[in-house]
C-alpha atoms as a PDB file:
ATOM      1  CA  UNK A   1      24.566  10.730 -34.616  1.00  0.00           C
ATOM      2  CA  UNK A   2      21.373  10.780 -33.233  1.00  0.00           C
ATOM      3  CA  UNK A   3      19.290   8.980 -29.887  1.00  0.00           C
ATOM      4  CA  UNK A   4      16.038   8.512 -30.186  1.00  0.00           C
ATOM      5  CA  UNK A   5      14.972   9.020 -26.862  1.00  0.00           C
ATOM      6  CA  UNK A   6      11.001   9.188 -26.992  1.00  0.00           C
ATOM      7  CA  UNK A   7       8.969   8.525 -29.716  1.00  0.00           C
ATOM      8  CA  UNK A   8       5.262   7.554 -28.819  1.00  0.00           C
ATOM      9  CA  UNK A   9       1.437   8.460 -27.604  1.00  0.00           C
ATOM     10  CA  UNK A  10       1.388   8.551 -23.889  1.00  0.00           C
ATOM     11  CA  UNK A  11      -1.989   9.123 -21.111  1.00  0.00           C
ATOM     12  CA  UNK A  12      -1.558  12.210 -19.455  1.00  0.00           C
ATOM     13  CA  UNK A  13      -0.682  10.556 -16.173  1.00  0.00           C
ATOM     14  CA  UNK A  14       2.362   8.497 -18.261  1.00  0.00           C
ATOM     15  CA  UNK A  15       3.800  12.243 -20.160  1.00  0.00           C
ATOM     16  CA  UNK A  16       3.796  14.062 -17.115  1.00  0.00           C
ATOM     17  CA  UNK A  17       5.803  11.053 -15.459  1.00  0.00           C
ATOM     18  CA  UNK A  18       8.817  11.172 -18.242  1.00  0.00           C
ATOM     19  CA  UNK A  19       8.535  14.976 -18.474  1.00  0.00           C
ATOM     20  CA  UNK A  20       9.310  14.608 -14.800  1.00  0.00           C
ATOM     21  CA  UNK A  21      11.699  12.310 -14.789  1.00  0.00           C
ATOM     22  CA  UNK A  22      13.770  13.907 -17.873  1.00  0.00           C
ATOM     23  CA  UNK A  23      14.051  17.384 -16.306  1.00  0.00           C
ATOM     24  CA  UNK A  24      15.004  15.728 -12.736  1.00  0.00           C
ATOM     25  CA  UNK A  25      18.237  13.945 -14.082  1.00  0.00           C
ATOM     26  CA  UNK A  26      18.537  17.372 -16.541  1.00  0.00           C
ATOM     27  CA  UNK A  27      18.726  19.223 -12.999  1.00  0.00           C
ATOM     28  CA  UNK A  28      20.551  16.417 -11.249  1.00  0.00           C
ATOM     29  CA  UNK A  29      23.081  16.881 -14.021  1.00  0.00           C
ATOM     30  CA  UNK A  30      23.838  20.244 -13.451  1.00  0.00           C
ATOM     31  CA  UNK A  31      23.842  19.806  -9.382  1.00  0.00           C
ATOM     32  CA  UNK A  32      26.436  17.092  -9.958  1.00  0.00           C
ATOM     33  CA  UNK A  33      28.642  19.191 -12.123  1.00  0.00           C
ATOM     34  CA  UNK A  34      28.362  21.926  -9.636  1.00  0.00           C
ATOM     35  CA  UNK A  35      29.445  19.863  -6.936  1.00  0.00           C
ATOM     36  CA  UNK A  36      32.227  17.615  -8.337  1.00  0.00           C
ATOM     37  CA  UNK A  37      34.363  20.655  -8.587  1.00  0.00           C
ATOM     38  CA  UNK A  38      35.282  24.185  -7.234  1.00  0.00           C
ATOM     39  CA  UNK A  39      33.076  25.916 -10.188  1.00  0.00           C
ATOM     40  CA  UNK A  40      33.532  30.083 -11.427  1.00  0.00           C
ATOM     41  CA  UNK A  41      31.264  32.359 -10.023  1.00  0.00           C
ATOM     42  CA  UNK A  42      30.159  32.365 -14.116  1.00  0.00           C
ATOM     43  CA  UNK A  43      29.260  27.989 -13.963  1.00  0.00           C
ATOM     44  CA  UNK A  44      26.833  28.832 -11.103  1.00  0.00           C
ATOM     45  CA  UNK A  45      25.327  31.346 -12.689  1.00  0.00           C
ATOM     46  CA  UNK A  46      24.657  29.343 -15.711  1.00  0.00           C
ATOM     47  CA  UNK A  47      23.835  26.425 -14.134  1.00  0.00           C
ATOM     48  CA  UNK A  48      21.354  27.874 -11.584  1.00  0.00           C
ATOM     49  CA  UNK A  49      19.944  29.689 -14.813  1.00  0.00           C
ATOM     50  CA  UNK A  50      19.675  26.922 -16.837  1.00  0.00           C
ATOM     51  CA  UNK A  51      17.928  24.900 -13.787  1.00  0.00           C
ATOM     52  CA  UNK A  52      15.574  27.690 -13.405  1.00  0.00           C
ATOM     53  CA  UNK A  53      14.784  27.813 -17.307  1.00  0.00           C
ATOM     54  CA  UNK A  54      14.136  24.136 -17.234  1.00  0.00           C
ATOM     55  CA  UNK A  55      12.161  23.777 -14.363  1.00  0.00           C
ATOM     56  CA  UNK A  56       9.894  27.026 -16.069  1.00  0.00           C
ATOM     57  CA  UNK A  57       9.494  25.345 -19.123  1.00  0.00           C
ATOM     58  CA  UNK A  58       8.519  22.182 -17.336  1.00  0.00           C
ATOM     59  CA  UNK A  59       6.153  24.124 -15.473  1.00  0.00           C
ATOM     60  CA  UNK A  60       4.317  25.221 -18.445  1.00  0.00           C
ATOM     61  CA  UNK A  61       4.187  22.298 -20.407  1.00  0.00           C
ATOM     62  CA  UNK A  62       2.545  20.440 -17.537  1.00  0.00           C
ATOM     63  CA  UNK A  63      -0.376  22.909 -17.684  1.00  0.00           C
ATOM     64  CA  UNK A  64      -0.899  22.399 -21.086  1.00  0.00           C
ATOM     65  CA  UNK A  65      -0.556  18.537 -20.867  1.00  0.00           C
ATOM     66  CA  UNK A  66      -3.288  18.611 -17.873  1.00  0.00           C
ATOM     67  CA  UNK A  67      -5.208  21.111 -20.169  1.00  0.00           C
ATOM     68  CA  UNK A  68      -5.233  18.198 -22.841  1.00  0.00           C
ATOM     69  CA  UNK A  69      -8.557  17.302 -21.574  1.00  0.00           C
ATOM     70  CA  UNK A  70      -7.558  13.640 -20.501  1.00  0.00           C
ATOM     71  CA  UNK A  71      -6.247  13.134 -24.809  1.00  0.00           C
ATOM     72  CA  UNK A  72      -3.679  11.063 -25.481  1.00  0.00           C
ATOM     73  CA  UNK A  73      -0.262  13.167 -25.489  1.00  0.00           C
ATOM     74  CA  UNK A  74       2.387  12.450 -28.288  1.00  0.00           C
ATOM     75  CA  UNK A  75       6.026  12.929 -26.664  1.00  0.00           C
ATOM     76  CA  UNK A  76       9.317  13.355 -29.071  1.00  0.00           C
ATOM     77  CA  UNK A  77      12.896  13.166 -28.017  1.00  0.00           C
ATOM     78  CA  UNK A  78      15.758  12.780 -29.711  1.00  0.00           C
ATOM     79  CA  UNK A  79      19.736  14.235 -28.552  1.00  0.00           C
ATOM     80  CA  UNK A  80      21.807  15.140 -31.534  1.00  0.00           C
ATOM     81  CA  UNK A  81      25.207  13.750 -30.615  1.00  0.00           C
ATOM     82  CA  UNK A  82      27.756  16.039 -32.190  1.00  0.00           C
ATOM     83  CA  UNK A  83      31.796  15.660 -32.272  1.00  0.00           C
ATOM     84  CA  UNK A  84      33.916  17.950 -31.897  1.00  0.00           C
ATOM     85  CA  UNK A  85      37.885  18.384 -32.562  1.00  0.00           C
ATOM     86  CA  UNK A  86      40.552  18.742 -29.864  1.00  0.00           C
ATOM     87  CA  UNK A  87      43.366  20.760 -30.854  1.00  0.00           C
ATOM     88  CA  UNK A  88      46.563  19.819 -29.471  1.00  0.00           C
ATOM     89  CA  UNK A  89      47.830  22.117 -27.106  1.00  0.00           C
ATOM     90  CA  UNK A  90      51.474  21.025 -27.901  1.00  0.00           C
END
């Protein structure tokens, strides 16, 4: 199964506002996780990594999208929805 999230040519002002706004609820994500529950040592890590990874490759593509020149910018999105077994524990 598949959402198709973002599919379209954007103005440099309008991609840098979704690339924004998709890596802020990304982040917000993993701050809510963090903070719903008394996480491992090892969730922290990964989350903190993954927020820093994120917010790095967010960095970069923001330089290149201002680098565009003022060009239209073509954004695609999709999430791959995947399902996965639970084995009964019984």
């Amino acid at each position: 199964m598949q959402i198709h999230l973002i599919d379209g040519h954007f103005t440099v002002a309008e991609a840098e506002k979704l690339l924004n706004a998709i890596v802020k609820a990304k982040v917000a994500f993993h701050e809510e996780r963090l903070a719903a529950k008394e996480p491992t040592v090892e969730e922290v890590l990964h989350s903190e990594r993954r927020i820093k990874d994120i917010q790095n490759e967010l960095r970069k593509a923001l330089v290149r999208v201002r680098a565009s020149g003022g060009e239209k910018i073509h954004l695609q999105a999709a999430i791959d929805i995947d399902f996965i077994a639970v084995m009964d524990c019984a």
